[in-house]
N, C-alpha and C. Protein backbone atom coordinates (compact mmCIF):
# COMPACT_ATOMS: atom_id res chain seq x y z
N UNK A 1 0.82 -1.20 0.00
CA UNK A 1 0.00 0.00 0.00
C UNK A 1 0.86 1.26 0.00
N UNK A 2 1.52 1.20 0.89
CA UNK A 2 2.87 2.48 1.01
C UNK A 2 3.84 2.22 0.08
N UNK A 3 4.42 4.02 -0.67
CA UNK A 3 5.58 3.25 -0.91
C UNK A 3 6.63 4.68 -0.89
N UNK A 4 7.49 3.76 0.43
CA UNK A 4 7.82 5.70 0.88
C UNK A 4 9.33 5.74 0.50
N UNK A 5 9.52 5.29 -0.87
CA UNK A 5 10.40 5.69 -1.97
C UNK A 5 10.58 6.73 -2.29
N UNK A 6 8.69 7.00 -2.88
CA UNK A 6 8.43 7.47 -3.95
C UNK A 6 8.34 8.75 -3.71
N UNK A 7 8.22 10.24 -3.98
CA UNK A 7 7.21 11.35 -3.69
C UNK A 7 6.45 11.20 -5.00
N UNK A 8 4.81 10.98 -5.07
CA UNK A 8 4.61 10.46 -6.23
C UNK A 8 3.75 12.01 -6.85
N UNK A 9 4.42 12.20 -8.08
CA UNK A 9 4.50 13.28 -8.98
C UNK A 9 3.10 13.31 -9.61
N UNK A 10 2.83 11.88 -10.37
CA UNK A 10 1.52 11.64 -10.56
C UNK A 10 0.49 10.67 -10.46
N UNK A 11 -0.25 10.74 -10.91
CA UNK A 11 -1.22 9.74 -10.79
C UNK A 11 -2.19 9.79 -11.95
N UNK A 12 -2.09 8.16 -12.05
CA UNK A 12 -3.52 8.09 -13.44
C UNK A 12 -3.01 8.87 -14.75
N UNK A 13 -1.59 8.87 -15.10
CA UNK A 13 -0.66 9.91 -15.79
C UNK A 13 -0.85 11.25 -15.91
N UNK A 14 -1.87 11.61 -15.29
CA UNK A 14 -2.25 13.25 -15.01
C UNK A 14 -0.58 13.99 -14.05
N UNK A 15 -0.18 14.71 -14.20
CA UNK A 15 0.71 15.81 -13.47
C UNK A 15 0.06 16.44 -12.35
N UNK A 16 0.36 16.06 -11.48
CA UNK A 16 -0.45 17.09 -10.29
C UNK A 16 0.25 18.81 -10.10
N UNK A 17 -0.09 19.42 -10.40
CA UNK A 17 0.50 20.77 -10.13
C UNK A 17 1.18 21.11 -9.12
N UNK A 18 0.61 20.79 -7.71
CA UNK A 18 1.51 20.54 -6.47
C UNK A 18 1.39 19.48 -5.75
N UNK A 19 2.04 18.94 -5.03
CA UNK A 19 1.77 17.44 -3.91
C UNK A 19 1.09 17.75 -2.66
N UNK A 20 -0.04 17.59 -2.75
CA UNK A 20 -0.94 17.95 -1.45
C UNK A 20 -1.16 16.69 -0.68
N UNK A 21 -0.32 15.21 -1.13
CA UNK A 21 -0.13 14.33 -0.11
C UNK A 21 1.36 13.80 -0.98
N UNK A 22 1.50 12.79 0.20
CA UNK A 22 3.34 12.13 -0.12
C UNK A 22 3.21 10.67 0.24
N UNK A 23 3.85 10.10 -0.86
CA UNK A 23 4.74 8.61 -0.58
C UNK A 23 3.69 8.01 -0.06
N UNK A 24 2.58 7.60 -0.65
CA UNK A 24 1.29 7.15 -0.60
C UNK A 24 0.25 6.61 -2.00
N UNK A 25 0.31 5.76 -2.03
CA UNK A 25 -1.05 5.55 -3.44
C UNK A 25 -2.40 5.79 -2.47
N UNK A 26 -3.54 6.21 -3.41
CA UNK A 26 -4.74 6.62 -2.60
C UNK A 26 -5.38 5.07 -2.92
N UNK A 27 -6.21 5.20 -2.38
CA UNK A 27 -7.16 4.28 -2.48
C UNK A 27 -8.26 4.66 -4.14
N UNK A 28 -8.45 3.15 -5.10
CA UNK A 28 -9.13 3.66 -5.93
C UNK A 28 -10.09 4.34 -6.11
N UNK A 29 -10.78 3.76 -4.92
CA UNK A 29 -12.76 4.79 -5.37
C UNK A 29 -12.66 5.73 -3.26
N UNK A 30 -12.41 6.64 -3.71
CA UNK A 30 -12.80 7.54 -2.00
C UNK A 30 -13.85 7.80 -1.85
N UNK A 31 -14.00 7.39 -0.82
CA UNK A 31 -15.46 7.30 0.09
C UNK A 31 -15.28 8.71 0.89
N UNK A 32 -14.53 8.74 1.48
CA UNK A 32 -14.29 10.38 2.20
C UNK A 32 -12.79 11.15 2.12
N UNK A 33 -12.92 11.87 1.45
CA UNK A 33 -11.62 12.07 1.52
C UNK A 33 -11.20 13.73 2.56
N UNK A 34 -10.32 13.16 3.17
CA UNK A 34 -10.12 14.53 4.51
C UNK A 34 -9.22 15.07 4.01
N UNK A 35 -9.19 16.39 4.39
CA UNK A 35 -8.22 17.59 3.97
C UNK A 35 -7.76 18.33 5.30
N UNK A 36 -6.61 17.95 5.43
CA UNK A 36 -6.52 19.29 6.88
C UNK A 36 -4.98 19.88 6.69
N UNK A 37 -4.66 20.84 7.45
CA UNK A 37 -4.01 21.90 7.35
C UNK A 37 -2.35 21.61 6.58
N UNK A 38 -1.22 20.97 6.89
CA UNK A 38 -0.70 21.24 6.30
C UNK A 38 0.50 19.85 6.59
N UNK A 39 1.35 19.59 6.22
CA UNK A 39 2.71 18.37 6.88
C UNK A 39 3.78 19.42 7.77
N UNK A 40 3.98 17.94 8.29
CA UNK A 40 5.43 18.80 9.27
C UNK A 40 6.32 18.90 8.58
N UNK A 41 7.35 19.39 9.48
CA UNK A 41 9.03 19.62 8.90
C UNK A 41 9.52 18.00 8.44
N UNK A 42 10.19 18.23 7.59
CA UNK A 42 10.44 16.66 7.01
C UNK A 42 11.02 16.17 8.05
N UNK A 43 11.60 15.96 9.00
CA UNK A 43 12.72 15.63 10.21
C UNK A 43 11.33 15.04 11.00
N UNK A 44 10.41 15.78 10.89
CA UNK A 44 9.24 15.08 11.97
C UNK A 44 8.13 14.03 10.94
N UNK A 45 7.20 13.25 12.06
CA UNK A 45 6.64 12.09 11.13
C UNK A 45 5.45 12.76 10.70
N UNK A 46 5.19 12.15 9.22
CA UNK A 46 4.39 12.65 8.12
C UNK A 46 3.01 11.65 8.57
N UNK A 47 1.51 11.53 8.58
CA UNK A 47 0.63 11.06 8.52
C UNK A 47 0.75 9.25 8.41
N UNK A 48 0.87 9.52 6.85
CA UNK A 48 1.94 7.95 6.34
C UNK A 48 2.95 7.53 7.12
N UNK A 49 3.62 7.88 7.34
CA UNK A 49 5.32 7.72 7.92
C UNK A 49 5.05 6.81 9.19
N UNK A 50 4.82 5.43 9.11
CA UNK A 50 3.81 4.87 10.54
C UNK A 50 4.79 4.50 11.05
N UNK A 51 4.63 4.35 12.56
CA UNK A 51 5.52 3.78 13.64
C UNK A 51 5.24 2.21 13.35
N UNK A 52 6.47 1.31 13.75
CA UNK A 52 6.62 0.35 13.69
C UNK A 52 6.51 -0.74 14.69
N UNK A 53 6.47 0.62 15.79
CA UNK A 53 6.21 0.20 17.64
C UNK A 53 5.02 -0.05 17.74
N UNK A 54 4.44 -1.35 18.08
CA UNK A 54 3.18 -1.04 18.62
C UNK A 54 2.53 -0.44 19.79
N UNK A 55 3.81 -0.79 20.24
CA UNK A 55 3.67 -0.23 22.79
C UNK A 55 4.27 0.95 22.42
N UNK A 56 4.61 1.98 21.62
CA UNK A 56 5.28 3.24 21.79
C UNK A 56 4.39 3.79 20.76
N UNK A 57 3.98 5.36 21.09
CA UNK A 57 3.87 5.71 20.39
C UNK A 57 3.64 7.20 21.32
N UNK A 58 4.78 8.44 20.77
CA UNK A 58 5.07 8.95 20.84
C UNK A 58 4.37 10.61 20.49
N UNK A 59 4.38 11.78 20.78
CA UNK A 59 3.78 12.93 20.56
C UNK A 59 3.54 13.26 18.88
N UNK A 60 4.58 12.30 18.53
CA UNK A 60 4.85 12.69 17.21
C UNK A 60 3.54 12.86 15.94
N UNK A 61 3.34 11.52 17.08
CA UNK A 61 2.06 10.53 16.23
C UNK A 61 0.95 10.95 16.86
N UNK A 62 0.59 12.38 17.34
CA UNK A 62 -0.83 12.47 17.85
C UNK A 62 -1.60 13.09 17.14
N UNK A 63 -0.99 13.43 16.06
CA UNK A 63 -2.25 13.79 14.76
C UNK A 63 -3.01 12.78 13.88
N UNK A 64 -2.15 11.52 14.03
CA UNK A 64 -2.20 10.30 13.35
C UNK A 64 -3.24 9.35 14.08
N UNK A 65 -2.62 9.40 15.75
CA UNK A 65 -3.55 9.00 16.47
C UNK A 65 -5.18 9.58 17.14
N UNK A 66 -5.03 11.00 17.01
CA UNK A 66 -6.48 11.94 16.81
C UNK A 66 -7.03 11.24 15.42
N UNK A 67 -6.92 11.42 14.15
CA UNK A 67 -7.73 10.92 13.61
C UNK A 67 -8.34 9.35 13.76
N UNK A 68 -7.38 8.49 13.76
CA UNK A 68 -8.31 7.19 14.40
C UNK A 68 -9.25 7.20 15.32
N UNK A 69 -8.72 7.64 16.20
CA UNK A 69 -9.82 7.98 17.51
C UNK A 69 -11.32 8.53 17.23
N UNK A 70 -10.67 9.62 16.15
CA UNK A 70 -11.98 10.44 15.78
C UNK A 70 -12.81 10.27 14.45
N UNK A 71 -12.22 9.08 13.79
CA UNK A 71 -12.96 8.51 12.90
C UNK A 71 -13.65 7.07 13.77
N UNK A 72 -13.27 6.06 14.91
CA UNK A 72 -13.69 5.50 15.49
C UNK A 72 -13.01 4.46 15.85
N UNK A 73 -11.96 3.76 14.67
CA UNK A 73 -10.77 2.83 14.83
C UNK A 73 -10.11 2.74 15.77
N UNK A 74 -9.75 3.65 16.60
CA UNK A 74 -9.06 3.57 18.15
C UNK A 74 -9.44 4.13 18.78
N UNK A 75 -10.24 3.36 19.99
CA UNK A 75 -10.79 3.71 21.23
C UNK A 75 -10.07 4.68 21.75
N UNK A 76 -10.14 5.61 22.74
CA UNK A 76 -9.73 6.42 23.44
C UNK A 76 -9.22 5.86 24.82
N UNK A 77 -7.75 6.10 25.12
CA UNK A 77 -7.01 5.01 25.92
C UNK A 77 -6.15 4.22 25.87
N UNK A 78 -6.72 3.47 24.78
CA UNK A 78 -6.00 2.60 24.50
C UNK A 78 -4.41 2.76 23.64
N UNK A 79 -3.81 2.33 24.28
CA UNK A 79 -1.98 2.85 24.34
C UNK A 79 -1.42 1.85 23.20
N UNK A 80 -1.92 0.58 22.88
CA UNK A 80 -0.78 -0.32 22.30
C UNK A 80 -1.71 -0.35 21.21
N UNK A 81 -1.58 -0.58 19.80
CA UNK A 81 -2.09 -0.93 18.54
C UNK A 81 -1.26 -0.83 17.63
N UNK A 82 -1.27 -1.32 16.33
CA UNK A 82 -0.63 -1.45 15.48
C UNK A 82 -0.92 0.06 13.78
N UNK A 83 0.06 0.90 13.78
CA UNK A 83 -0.16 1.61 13.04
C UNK A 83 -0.88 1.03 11.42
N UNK A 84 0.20 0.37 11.14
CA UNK A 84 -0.41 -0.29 10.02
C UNK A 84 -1.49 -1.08 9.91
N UNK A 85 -2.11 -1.61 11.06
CA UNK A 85 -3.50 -2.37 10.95
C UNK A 85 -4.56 -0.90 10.86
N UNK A 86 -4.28 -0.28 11.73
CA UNK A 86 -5.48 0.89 11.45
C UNK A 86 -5.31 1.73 9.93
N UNK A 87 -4.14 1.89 9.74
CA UNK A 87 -4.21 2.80 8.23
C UNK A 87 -4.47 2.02 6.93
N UNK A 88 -4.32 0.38 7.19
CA UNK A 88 -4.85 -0.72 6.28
C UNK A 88 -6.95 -0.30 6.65
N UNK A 89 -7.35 -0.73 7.70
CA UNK A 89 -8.76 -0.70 7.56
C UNK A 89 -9.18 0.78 7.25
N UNK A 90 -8.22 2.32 7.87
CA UNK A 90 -8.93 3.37 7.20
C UNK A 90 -9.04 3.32 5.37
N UNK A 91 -8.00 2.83 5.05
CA UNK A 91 -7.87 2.89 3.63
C UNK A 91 -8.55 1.98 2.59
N UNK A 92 -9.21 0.77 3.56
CA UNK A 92 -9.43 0.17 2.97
C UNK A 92 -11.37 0.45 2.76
N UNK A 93 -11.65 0.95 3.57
CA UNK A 93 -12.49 1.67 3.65
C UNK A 93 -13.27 2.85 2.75
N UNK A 94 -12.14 3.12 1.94
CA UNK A 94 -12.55 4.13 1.36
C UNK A 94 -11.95 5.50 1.68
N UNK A 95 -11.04 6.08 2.95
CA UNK A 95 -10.94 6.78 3.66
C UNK A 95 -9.36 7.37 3.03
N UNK A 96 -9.06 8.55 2.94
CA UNK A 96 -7.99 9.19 2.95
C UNK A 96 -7.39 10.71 3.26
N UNK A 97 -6.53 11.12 3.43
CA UNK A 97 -5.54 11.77 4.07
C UNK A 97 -4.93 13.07 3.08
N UNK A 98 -5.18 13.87 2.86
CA UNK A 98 -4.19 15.01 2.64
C UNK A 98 -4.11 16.38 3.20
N UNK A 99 -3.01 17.19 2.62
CA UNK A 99 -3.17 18.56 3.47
C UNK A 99 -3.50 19.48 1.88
N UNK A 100 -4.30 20.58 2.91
CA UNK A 100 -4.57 21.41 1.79
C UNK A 100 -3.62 22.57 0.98
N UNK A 101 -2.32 22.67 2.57
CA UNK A 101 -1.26 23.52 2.09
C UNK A 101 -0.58 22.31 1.83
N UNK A 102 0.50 22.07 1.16
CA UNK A 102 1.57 20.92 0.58
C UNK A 102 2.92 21.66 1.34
N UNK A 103 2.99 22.76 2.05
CA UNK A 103 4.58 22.91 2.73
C UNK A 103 4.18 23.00 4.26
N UNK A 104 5.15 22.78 4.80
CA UNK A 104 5.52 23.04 6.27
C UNK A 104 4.46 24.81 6.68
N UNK A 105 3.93 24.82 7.76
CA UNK A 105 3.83 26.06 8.24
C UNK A 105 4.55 26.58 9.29
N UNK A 106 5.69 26.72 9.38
CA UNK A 106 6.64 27.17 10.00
C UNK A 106 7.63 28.36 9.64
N UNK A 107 8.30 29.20 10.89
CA UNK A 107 9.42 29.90 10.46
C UNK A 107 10.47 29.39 10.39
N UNK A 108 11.12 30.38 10.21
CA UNK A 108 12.90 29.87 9.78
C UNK A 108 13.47 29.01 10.86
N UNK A 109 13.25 29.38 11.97
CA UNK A 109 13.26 28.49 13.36
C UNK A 109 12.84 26.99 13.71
N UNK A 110 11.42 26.66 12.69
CA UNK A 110 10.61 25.50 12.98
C UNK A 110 9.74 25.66 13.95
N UNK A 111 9.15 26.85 14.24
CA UNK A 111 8.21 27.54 14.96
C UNK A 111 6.99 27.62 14.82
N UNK A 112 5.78 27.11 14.90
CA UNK A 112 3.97 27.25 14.22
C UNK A 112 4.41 28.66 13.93
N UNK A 113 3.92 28.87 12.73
CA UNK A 113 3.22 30.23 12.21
C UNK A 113 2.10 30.61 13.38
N UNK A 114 1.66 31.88 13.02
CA UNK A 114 0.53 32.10 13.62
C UNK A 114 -0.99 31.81 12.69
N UNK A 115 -1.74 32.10 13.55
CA UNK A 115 -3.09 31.79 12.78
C UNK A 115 -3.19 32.64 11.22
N UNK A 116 -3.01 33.54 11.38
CA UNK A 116 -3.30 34.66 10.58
C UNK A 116 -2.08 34.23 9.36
N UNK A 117 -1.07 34.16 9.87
CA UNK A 117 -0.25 33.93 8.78
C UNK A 117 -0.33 32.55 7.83
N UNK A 118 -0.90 31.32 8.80
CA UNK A 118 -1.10 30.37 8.27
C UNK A 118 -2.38 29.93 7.18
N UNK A 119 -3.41 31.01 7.57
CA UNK A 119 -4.36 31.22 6.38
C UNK A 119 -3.82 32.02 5.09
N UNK A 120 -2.88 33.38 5.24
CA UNK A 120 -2.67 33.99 4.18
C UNK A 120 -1.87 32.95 3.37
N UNK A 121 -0.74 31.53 3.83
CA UNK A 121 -0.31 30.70 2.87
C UNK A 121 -0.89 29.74 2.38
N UNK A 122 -1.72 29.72 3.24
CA UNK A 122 -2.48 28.53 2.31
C UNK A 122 -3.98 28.71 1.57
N UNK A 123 -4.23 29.88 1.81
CA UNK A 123 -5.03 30.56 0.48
C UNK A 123 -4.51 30.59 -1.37
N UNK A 124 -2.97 30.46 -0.77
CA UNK A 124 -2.62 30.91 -1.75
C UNK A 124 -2.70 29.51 -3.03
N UNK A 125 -2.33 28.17 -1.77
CA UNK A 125 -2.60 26.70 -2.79
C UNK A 125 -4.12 26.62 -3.29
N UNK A 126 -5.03 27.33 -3.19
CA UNK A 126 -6.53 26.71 -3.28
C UNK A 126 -6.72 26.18 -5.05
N UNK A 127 -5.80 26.38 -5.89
CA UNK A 127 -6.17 26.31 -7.12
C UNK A 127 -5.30 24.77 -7.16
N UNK A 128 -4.57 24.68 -6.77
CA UNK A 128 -3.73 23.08 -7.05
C UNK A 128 -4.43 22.31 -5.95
N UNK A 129 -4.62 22.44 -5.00
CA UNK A 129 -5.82 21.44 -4.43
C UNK A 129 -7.05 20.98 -5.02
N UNK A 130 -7.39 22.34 -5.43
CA UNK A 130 -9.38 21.76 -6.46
C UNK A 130 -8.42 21.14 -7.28
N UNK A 131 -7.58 21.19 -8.25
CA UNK A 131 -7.24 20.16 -9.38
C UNK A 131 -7.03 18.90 -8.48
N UNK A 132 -6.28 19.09 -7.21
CA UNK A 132 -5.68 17.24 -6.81
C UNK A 132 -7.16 16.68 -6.10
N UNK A 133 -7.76 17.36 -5.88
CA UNK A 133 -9.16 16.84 -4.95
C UNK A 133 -9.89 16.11 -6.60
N UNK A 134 -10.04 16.70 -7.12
CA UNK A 134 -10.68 16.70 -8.46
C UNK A 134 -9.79 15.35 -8.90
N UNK A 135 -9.09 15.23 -9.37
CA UNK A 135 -8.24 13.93 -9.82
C UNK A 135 -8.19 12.87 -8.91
N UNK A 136 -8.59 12.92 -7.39
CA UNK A 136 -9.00 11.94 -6.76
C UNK A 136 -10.54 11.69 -6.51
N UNK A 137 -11.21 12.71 -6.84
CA UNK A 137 -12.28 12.44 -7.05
C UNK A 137 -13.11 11.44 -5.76
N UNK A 138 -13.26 11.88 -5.09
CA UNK A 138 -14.23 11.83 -4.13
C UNK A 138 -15.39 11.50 -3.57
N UNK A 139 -16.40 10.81 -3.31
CA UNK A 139 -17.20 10.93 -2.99
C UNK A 139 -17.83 11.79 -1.73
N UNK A 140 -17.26 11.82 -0.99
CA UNK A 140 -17.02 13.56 -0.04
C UNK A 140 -16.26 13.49 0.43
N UNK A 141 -16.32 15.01 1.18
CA UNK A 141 -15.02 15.71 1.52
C UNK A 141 -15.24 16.27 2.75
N UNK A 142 -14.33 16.34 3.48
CA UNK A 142 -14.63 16.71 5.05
C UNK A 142 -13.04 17.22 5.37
N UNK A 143 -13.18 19.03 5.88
CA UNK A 143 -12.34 19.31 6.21
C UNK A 143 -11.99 19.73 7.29
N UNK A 144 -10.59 19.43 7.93
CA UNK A 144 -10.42 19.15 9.62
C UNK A 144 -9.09 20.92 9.62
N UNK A 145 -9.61 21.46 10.73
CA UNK A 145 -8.55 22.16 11.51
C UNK A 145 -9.36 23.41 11.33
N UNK A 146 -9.45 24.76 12.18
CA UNK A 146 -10.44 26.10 11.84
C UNK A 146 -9.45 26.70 10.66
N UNK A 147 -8.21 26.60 10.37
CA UNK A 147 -7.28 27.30 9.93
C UNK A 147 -8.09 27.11 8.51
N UNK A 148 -8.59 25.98 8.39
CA UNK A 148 -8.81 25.45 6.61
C UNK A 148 -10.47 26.58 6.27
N UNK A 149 -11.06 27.11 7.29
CA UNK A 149 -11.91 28.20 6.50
C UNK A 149 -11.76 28.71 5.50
N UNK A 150 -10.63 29.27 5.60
CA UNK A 150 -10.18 30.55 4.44
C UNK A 150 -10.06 29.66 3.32
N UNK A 151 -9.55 28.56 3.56
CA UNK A 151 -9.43 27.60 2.02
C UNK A 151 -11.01 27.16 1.86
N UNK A 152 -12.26 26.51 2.60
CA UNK A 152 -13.18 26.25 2.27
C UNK A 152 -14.05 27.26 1.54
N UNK A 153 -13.55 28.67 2.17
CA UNK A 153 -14.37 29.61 1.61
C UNK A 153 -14.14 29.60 0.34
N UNK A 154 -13.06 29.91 -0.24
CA UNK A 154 -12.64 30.00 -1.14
C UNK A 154 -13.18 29.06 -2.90
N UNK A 155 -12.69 27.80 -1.69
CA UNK A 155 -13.70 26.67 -2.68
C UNK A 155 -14.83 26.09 -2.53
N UNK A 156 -15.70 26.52 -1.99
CA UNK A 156 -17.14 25.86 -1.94
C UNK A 156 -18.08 26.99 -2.75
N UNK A 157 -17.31 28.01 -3.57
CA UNK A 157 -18.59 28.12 -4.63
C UNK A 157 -18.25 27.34 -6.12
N UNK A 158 -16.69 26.69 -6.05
CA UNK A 158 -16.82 25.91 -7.24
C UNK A 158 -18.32 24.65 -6.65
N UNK A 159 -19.21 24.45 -7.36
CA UNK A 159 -20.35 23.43 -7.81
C UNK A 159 -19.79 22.20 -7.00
N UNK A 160 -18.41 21.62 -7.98
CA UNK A 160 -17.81 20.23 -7.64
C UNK A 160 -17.65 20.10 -6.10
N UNK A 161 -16.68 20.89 -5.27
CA UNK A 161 -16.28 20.72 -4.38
C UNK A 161 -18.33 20.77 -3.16
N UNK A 162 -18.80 21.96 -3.32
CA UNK A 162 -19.83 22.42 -2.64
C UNK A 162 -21.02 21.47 -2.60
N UNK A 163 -21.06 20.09 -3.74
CA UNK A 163 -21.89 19.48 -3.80
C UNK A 163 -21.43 18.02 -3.13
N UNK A 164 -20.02 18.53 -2.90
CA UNK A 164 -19.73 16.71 -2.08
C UNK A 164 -19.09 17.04 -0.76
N UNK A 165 -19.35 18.03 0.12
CA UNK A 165 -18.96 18.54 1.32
C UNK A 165 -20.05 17.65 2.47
N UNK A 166 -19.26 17.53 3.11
CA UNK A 166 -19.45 16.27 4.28
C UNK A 166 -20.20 17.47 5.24
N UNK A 167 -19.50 17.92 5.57
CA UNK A 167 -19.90 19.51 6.73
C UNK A 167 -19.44 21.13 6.05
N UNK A 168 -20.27 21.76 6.11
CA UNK A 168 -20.32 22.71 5.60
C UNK A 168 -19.47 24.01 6.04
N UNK A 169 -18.37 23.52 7.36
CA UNK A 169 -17.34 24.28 7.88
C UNK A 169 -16.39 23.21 8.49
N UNK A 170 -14.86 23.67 8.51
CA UNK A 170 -14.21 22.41 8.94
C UNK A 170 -14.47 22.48 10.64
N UNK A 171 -13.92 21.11 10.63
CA UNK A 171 -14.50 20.66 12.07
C UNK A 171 -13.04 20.37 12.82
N UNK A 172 -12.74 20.56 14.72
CA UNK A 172 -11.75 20.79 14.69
C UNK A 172 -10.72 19.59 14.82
N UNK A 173 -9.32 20.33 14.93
CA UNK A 173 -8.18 19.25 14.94
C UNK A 173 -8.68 18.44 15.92
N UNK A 174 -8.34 17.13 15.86
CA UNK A 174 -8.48 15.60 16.26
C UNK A 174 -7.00 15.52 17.57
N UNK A 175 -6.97 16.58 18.21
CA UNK A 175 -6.25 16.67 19.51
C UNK A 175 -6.59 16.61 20.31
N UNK A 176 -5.46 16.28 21.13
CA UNK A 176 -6.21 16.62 22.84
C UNK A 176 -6.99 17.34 23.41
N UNK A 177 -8.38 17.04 24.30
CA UNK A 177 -9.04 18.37 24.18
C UNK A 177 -9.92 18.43 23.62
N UNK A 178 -9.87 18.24 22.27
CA UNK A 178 -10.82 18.76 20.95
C UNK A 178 -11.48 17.10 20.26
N UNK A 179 -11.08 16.13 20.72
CA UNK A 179 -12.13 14.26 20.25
C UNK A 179 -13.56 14.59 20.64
N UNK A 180 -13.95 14.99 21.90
CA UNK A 180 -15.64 15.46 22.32
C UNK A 180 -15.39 16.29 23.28
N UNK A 181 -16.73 17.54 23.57
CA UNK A 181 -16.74 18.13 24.24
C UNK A 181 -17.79 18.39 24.56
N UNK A 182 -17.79 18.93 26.22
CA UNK A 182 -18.94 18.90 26.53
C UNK A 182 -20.24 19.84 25.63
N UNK A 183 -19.41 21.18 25.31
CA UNK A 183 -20.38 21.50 24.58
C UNK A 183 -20.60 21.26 22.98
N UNK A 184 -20.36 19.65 22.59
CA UNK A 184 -20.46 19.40 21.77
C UNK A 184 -20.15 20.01 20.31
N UNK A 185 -18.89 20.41 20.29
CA UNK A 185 -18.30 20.57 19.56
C UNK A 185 -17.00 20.23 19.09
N UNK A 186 -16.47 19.24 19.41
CA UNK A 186 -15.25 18.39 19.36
C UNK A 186 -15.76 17.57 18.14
N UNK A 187 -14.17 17.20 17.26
CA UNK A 187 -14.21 16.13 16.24
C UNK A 187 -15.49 15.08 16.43
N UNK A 188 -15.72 14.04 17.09
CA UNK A 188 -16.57 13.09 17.39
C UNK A 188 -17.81 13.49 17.50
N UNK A 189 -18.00 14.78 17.76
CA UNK A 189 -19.59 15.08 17.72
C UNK A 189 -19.86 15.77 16.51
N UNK A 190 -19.34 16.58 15.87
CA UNK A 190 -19.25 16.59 14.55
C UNK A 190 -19.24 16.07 13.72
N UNK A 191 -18.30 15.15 13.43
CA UNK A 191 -18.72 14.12 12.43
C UNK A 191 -19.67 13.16 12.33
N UNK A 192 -20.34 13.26 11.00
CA UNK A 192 -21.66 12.24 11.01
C UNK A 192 -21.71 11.25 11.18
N UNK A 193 -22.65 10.08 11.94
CA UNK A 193 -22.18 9.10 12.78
C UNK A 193 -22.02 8.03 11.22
N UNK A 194 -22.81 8.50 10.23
CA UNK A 194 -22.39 7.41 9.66
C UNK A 194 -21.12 7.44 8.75
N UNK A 195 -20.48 8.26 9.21
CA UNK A 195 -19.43 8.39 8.48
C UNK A 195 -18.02 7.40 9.86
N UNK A 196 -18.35 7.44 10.71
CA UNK A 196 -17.48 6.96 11.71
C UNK A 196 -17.32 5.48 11.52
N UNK A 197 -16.02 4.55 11.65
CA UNK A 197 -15.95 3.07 11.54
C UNK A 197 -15.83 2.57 12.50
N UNK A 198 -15.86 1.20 12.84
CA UNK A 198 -15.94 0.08 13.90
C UNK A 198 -14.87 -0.01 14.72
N UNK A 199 -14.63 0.07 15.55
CA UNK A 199 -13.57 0.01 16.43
C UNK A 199 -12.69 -1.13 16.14
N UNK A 200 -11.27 -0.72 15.97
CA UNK A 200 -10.20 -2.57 15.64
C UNK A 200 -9.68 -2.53 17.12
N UNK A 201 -9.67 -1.37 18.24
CA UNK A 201 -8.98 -1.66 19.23
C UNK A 201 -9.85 -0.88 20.58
C-alpha cells in the first residue's frame, strides 16, 4: 500500500501541479476524503510515515492517532495498537488523508506560524488542491482544523467541491481536548455518525 520511496508526482498519468499528499497511493474509489491543514518539517513524522512500535507511540504521532480515535478505529485510551492495521482498515475503507497547504507552516526556526499567517499561505494553494481533490475524485469531503476556513471559503462556490462537502465548515483538529466536548463541539460530535468506523482496538 505504502511506498515511501516514492514522492509520487503523478497519478492516473495526469501531473499534479503541487503534492498535497506524499509517498502514498490513494485508495481507488474515496469514500471520504479529509483535507486538513498542512505536513510537518520533514525531520518530523508525516501522517503515512507509521511507527513500527506497537507499545510506543510517541507525541509525534498524535495527529495520526487523533484521527483514528476520531474517525472511530481507536478507542480512546488505548496505548498499544498497530499503526499499520489501522491505516490498512482506514484505507481500505474508502478513507484518505491530505493537506490542503503541501509545505511546512513554519518559520525559519521550525516555529507554528501564527493563525493569521497560516491562512494567508495557504489561500494561496486553493487552485492546485481543487485540481488534486478533483483527480481523486471523491465521494465527499470533510475538512479538519479552523485554519482550513479561508481555504473552504474559497472553494465551496466551485459546484464540484460544494456538492460533495461532508460539513459545511471544517470541524476541529483531532487533539487533545478537541475528540468530544462537553459542549459538543469536538471532532466526534461533529462528524456524522455514519461516516465513523468500527472500532479494531
Amino acid at each position: 500500500m505504502l511506498n515511501t520511496g516514492i514522492f509520487w508526482k503523478e497519478m492516473s498519468g495526469i501531473k499534479m501541479a503541487l503534492q498535497h499528499f506524499k509517498n502514498v497511493i490513494p485508495p481507488k474509489s474515496i469514500k471520504l476524503l479529509l483535507v486538513t491543514e498542512a505536513p510537518p518539517l520533514t525531520k518530523e513524522n508525516y501522517f503515512y510515515n507509521l511507527s513500527s512500535n506497537d507499545h510506543s507511540h510517541d507525541s509525534s504521532r498524535s495527529f495520526f492517532r487523533g484521527i483514528m480515535q476520531g474517525m472511530g478505529l481507536l478507542s480512546v485510551g488505548i496505548s498499544s495498537y498497530s499503526e499499520h492495521k489501522l491505516l490498512g482498515a482506514f484505507m481500505s475503507k474508502g478513507y484518505f488523508v491530505i493537506d490542503s497547504c503541501p509545505v511546512p507552516l513554519v518559520d525559519e526556526q521550525g516555529k507554528q506560524l501564527s493563525s493569521s499567517k497560516k491562512k494567508q499561505i495557504m489561500a494561496k494553494y486553493t487552485d492546485s488542491l481543487l485540481e488534486t481533490i478533483k483527480q481523486l475524485n471523491p465521494e465527499r469531503i470533510l475538512f479538519i482544523c479552523s485554519t482550513n476556513e479561508v481555504v473552504l471559503n474559497k472553494l465551496k462556490s466551485h459546484s464540484y467541491i460544494s456538492e460533495r462537502l461532508l460539513t459545511t465548515r471544517p470541524i476541529p483538529y483531532p487533539g487533545v481536548g478537541w475528540l468530544r466536548r462537553p459542549d459538543k463541539k469536538g471532532f466526534m460530535d461533529l462528524l456524522p455518525s455514519n461516516y465513523r468506523l468500527f472500532p479494531m482496538y
